[in-house]
PDB file of N, CA and C in Angstrom:
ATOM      1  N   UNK A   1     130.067  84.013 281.443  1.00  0.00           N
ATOM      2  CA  UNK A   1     128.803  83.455 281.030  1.00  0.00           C
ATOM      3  C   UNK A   1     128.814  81.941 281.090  1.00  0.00           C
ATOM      4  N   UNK A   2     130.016  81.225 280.839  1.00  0.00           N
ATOM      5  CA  UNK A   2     129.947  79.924 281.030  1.00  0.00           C
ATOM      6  C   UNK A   2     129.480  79.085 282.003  1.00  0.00           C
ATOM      7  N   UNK A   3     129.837  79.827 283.251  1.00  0.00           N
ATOM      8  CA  UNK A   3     128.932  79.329 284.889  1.00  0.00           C
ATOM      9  C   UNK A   3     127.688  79.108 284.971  1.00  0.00           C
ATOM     10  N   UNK A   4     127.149  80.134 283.856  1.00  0.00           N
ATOM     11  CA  UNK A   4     125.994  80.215 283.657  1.00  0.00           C
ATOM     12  C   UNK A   4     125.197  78.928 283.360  1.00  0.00           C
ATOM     13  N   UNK A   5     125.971  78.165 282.300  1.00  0.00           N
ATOM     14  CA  UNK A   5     124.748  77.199 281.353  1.00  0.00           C
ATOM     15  C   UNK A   5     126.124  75.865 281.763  1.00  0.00           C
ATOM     16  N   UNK A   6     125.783  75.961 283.110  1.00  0.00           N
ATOM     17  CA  UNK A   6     126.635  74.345 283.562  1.00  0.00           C
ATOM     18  C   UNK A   6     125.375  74.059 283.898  1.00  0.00           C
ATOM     19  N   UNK A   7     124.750  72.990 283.625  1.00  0.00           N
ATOM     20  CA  UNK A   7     123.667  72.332 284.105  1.00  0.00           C
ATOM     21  C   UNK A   7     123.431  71.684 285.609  1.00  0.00           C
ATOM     22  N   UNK A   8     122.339  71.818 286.096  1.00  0.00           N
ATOM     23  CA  UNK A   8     122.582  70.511 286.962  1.00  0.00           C
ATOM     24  C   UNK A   8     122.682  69.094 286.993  1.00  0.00           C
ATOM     25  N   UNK A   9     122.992  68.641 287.334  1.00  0.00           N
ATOM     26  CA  UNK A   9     123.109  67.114 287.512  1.00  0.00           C
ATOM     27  C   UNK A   9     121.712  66.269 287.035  1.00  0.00           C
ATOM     28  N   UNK A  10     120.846  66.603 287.629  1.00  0.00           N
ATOM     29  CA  UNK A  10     119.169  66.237 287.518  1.00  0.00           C
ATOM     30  C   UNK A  10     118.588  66.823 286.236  1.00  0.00           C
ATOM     31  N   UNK A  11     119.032  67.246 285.439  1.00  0.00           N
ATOM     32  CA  UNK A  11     118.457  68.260 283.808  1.00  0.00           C
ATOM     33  C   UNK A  11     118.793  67.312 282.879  1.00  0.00           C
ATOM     34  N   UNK A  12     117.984  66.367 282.307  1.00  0.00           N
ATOM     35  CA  UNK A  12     117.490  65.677 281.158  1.00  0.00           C
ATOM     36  C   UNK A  12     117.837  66.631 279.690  1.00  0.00           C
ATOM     37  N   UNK A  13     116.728  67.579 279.671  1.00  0.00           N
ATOM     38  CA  UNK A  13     116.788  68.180 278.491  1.00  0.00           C
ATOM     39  C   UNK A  13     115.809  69.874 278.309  1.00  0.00           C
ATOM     40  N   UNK A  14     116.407  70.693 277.616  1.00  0.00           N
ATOM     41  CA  UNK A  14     116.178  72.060 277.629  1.00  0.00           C
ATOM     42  C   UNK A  14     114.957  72.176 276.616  1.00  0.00           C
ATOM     43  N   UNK A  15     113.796  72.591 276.091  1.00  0.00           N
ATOM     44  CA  UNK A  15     113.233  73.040 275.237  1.00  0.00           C
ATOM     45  C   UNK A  15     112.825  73.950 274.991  1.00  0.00           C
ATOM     46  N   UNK A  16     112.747  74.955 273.807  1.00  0.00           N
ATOM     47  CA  UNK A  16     112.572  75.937 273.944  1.00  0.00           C
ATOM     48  C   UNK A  16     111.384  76.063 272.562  1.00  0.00           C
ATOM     49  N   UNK A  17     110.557  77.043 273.139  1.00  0.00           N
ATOM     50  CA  UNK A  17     109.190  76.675 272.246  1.00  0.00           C
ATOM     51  C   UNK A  17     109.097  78.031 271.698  1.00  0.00           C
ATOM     52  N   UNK A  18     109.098  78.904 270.845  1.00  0.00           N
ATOM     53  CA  UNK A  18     108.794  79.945 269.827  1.00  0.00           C
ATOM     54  C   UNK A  18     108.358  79.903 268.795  1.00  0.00           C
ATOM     55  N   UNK A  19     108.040  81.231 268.177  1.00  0.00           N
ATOM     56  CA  UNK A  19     107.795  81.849 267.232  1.00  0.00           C
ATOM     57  C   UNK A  19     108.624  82.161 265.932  1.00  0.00           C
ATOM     58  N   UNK A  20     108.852  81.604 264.805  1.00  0.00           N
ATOM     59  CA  UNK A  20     109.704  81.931 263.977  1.00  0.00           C
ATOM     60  C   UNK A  20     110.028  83.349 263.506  1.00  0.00           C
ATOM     61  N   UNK A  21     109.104  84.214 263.483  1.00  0.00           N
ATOM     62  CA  UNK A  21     108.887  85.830 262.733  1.00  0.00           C
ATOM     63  C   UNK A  21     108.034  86.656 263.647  1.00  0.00           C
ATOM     64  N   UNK A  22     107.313  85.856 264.816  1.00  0.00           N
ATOM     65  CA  UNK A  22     106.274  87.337 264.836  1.00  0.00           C
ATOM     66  C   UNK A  22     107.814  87.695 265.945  1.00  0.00           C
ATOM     67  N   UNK A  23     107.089  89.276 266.656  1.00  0.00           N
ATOM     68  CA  UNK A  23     107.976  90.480 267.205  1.00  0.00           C
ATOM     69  C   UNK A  23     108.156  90.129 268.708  1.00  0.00           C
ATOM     70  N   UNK A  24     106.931  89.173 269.023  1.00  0.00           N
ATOM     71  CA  UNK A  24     107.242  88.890 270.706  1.00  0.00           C
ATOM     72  C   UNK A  24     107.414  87.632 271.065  1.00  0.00           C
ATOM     73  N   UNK A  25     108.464  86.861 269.870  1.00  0.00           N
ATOM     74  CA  UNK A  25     109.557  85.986 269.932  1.00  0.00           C
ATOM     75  C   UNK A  25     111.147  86.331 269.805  1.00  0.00           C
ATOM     76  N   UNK A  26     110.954  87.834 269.577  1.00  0.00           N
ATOM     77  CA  UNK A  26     112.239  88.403 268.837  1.00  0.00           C
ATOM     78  C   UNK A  26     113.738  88.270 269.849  1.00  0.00           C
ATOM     79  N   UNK A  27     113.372  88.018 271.128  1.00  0.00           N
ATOM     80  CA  UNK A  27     114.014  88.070 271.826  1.00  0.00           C
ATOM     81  C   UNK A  27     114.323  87.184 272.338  1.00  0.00           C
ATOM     82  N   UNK A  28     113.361  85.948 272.609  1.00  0.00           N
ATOM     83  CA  UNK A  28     113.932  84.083 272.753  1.00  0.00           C
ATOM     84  C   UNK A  28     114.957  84.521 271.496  1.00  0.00           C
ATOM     85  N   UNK A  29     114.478  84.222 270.074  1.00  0.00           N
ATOM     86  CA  UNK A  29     115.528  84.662 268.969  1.00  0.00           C
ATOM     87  C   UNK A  29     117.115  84.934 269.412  1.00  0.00           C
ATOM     88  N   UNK A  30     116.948  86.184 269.772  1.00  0.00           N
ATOM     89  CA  UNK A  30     118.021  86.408 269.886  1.00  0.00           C
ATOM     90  C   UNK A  30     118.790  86.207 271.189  1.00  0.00           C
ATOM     91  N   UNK A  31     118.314  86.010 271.973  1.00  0.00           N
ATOM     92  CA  UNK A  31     119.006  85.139 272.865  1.00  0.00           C
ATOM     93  C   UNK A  31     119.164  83.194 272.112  1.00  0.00           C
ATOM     94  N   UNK A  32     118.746  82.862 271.795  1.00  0.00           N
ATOM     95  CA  UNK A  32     119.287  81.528 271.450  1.00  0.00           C
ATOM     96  C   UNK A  32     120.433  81.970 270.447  1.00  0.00           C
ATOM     97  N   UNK A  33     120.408  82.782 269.606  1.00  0.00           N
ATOM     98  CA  UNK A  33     121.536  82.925 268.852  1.00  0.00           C
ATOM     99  C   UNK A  33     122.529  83.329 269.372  1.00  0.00           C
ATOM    100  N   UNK A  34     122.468  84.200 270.498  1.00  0.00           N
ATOM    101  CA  UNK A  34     123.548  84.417 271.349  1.00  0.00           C
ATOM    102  C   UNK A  34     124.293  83.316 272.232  1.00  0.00           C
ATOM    103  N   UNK A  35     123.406  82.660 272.917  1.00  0.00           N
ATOM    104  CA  UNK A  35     123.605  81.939 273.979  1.00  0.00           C
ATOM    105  C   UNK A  35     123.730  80.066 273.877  1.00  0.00           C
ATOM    106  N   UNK A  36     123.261  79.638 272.680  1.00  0.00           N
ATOM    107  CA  UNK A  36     123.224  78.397 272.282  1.00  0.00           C
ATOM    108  C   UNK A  36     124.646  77.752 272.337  1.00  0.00           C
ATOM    109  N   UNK A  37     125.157  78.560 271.438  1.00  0.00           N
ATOM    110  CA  UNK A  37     126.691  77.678 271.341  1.00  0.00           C
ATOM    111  C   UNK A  37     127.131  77.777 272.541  1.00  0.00           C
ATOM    112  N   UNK A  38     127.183  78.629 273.548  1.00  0.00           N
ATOM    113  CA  UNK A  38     127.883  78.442 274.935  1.00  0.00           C
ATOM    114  C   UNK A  38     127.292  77.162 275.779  1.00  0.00           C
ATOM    115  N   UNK A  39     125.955  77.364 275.839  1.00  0.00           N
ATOM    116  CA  UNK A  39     125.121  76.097 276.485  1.00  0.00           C
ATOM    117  C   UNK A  39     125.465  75.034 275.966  1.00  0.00           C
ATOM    118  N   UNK A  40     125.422  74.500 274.706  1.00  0.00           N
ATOM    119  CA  UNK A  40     125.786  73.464 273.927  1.00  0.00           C
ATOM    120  C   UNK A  40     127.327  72.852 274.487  1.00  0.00           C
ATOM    121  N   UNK A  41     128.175  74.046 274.126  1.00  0.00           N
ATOM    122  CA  UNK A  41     129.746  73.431 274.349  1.00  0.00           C
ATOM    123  C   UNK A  41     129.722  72.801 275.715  1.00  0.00           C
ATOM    124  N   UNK A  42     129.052  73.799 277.058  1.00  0.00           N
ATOM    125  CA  UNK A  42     129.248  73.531 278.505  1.00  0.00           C
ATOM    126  C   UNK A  42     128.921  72.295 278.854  1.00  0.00           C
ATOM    127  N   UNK A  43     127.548  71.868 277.769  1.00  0.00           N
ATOM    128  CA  UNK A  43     126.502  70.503 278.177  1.00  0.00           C
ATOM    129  C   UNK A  43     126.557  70.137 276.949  1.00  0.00           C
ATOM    130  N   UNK A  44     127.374  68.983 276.367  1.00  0.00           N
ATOM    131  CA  UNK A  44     127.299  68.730 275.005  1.00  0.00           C
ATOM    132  C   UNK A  44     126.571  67.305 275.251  1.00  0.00           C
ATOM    133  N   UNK A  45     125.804  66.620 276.354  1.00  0.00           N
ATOM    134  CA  UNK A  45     125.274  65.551 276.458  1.00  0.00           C
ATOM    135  C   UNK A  45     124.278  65.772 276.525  1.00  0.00           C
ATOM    136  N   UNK A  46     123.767  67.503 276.838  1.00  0.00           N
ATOM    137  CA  UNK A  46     122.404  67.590 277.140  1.00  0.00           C
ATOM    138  C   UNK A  46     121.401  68.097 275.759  1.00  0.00           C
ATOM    139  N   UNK A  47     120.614  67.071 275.509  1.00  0.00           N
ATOM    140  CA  UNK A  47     119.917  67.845 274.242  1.00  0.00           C
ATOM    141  C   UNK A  47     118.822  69.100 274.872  1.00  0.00           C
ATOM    142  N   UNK A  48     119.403  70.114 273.807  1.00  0.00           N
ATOM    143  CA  UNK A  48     118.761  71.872 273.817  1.00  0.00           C
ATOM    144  C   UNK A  48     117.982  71.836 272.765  1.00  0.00           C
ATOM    145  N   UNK A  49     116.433  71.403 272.528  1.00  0.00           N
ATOM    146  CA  UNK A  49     115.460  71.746 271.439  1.00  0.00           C
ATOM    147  C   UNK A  49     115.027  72.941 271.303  1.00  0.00           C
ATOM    148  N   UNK A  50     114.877  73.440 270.119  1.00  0.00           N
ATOM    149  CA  UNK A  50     114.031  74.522 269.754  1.00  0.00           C
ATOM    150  C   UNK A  50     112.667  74.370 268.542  1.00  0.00           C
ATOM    151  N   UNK A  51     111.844  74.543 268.938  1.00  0.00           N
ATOM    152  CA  UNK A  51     110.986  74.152 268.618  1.00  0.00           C
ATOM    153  C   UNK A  51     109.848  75.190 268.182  1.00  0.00           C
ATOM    154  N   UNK A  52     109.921  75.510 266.682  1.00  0.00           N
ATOM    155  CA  UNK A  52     109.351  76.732 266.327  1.00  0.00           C
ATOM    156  C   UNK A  52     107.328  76.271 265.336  1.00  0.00           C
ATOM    157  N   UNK A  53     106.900  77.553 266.030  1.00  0.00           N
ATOM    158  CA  UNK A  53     105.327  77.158 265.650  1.00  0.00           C
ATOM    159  C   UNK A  53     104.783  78.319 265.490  1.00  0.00           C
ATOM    160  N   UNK A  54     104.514  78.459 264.463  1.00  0.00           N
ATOM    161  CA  UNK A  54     103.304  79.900 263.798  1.00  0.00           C
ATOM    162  C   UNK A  54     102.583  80.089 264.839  1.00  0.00           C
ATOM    163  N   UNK A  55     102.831  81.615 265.480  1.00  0.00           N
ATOM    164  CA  UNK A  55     101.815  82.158 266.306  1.00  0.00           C
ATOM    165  C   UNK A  55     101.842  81.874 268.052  1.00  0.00           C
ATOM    166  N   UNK A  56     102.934  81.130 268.645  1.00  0.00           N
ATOM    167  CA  UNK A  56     103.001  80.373 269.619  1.00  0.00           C
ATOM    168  C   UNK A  56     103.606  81.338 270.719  1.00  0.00           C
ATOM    169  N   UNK A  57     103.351  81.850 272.118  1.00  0.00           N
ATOM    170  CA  UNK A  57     104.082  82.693 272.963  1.00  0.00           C
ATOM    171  C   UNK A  57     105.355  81.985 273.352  1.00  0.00           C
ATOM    172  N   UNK A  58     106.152  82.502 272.601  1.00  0.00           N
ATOM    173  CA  UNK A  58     107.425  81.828 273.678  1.00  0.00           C
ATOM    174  C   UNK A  58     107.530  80.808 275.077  1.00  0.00           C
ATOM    175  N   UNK A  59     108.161  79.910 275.250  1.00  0.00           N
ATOM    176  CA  UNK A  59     108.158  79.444 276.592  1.00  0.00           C
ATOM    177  C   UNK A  59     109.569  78.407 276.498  1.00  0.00           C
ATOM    178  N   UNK A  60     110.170  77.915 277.635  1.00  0.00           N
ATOM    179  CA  UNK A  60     111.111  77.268 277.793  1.00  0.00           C
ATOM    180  C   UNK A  60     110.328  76.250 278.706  1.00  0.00           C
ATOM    181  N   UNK A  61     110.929  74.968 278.423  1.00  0.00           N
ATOM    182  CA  UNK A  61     110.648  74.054 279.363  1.00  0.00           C
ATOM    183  C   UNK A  61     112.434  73.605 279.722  1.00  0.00           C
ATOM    184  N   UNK A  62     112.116  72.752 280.967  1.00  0.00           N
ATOM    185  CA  UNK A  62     112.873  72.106 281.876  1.00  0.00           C
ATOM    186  C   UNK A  62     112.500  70.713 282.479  1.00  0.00           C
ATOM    187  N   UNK A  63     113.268  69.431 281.211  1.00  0.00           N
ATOM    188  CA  UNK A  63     112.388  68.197 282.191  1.00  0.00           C
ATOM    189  C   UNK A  63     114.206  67.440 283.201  1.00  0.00           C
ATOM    190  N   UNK A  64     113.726  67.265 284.044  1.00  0.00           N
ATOM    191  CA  UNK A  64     114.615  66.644 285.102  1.00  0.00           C
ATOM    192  C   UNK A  64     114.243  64.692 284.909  1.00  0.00           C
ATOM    193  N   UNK A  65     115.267  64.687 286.392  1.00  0.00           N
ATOM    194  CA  UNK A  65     115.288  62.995 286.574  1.00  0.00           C
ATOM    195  C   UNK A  65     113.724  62.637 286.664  1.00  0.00           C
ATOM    196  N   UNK A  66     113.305  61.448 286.447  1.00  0.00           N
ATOM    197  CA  UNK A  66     111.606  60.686 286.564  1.00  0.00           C
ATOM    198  C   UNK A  66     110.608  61.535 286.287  1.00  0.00           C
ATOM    199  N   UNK A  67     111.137  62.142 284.872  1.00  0.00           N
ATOM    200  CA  UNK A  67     110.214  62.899 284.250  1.00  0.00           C
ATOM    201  C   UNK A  67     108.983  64.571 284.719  1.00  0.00           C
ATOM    202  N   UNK A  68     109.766  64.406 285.639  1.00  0.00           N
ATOM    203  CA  UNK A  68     109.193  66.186 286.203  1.00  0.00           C
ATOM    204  C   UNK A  68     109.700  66.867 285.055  1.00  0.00           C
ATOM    205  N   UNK A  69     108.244  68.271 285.474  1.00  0.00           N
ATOM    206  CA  UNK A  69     109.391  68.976 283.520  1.00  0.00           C
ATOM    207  C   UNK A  69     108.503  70.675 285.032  1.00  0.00           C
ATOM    208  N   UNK A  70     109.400  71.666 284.504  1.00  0.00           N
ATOM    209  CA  UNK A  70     109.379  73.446 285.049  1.00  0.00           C
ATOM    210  C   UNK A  70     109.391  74.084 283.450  1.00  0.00           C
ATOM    211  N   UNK A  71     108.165  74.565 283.348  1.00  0.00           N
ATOM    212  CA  UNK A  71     108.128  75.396 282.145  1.00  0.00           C
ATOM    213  C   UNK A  71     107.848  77.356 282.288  1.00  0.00           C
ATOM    214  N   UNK A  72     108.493  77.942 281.871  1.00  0.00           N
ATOM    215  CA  UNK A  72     108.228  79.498 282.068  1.00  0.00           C
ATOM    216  C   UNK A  72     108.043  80.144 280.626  1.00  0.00           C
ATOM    217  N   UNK A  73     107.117  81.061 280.790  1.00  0.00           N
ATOM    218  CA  UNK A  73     106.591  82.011 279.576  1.00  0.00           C
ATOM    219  C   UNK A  73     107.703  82.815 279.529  1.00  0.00           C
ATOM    220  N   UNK A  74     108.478  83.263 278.188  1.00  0.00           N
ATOM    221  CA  UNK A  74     109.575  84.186 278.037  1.00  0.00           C
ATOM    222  C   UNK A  74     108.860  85.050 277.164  1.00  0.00           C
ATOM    223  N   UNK A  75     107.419  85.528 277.022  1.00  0.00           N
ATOM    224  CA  UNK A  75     106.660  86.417 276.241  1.00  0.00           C
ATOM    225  C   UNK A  75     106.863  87.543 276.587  1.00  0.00           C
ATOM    226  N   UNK A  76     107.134  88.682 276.114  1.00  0.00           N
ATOM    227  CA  UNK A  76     107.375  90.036 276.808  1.00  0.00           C
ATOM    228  C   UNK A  76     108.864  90.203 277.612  1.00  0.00           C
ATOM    229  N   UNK A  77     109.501  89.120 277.447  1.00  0.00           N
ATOM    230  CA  UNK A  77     110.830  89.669 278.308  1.00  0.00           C
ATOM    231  C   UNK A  77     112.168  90.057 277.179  1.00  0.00           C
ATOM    232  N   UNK A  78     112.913  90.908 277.646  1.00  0.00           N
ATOM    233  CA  UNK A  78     114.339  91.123 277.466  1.00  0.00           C
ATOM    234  C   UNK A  78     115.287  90.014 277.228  1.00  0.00           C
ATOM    235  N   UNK A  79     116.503  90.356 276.583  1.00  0.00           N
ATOM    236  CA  UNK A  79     117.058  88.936 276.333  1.00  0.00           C
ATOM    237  C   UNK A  79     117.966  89.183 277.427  1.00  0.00           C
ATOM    238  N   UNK A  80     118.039  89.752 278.834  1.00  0.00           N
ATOM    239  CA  UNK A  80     118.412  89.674 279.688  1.00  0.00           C
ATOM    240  C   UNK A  80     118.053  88.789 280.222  1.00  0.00           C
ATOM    241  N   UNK A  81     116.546  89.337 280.769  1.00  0.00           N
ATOM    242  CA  UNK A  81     115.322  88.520 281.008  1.00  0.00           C
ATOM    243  C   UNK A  81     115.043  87.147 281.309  1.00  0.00           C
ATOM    244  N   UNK A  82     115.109  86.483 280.086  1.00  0.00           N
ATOM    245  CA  UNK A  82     115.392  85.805 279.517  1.00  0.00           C
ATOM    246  C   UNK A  82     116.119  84.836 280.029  1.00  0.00           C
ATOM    247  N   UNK A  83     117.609  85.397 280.294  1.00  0.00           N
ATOM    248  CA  UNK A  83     118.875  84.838 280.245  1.00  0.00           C
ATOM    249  C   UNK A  83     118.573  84.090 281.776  1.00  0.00           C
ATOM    250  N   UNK A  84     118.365  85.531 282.547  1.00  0.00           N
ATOM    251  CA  UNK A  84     117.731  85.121 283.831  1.00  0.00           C
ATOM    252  C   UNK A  84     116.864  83.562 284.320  1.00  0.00           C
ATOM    253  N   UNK A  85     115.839  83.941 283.523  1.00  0.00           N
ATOM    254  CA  UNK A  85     114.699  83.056 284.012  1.00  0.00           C
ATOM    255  C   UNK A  85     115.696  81.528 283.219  1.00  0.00           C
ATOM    256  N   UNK A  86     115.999  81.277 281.742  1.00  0.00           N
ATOM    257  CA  UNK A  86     116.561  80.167 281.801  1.00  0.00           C
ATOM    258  C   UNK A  86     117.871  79.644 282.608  1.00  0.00           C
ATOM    259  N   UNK A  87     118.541  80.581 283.429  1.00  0.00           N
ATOM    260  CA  UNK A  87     119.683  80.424 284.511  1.00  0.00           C
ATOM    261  C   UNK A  87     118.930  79.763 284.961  1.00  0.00           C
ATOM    262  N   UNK A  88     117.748  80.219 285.678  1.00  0.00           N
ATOM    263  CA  UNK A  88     117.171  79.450 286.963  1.00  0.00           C
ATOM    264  C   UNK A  88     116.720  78.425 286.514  1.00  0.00           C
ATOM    265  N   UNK A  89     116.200  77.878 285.876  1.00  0.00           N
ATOM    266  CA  UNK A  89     115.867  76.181 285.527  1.00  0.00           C
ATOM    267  C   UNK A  89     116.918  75.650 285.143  1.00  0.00           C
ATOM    268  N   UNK A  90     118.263  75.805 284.953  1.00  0.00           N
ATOM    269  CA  UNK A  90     118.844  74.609 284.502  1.00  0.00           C
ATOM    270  C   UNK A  90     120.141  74.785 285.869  1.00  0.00           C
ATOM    271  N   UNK A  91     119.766  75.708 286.226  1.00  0.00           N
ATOM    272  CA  UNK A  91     120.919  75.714 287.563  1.00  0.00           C
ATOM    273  C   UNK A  91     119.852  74.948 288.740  1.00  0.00           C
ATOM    274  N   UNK A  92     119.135  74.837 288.791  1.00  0.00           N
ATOM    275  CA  UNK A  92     117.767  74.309 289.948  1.00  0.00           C
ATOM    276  C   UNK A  92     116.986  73.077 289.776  1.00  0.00           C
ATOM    277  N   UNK A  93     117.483  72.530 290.308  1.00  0.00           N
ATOM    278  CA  UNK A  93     116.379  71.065 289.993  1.00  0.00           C
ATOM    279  C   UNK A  93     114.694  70.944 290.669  1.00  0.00           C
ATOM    280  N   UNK A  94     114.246  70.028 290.505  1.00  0.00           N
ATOM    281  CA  UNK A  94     112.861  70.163 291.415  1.00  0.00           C
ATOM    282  C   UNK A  94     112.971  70.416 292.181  1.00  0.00           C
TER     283      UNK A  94
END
């Protein structure tokens, strides 16, 4: 899993936008609890926000070098899913 959350070179900073309690955040949830400390240790320069808001669909953002940002809805997915779609933004630059 560690290959996983090596960043690229061009990745500024990770954010991750959820739901504290409702059911179709449950799975950002538990993937950040799973997966945080690995990302963290791999990229300990890169700040990983989480950023929780009553009622909000899940989503991850991705901002790179001169401020480009790639954001994806993680509403309805698996913490596979999940795992997936945030691989691809922080392994992929613009």
């Amino acid at each position: 899993m560690s290959g996983k959350y090596a960043f690229t070179q061009s990745l500024r900073e990770v954010r991750f936008l959820f739901c504290q309690t409702s059911d179709h955040s449950s799975a950002t949830r538990s993937f950040l609890t799973r997966a945080y400390p690995t990302m963290k240790k791999n990229n300990p320069h890169t700040p990983i926000m989480m950023r929780e808001a009553l009622g909000v669909e899940p989503r991850v953002f991705a901002r790179y070098d001169m401020g480009k940002e790639k954001q994806e809805s993680l509403a309805g997915l698996s913490d596979k899913e999940i795992e997936d779609r945030v691989t691809g933004l922080v392994k992929t630059g613009i």
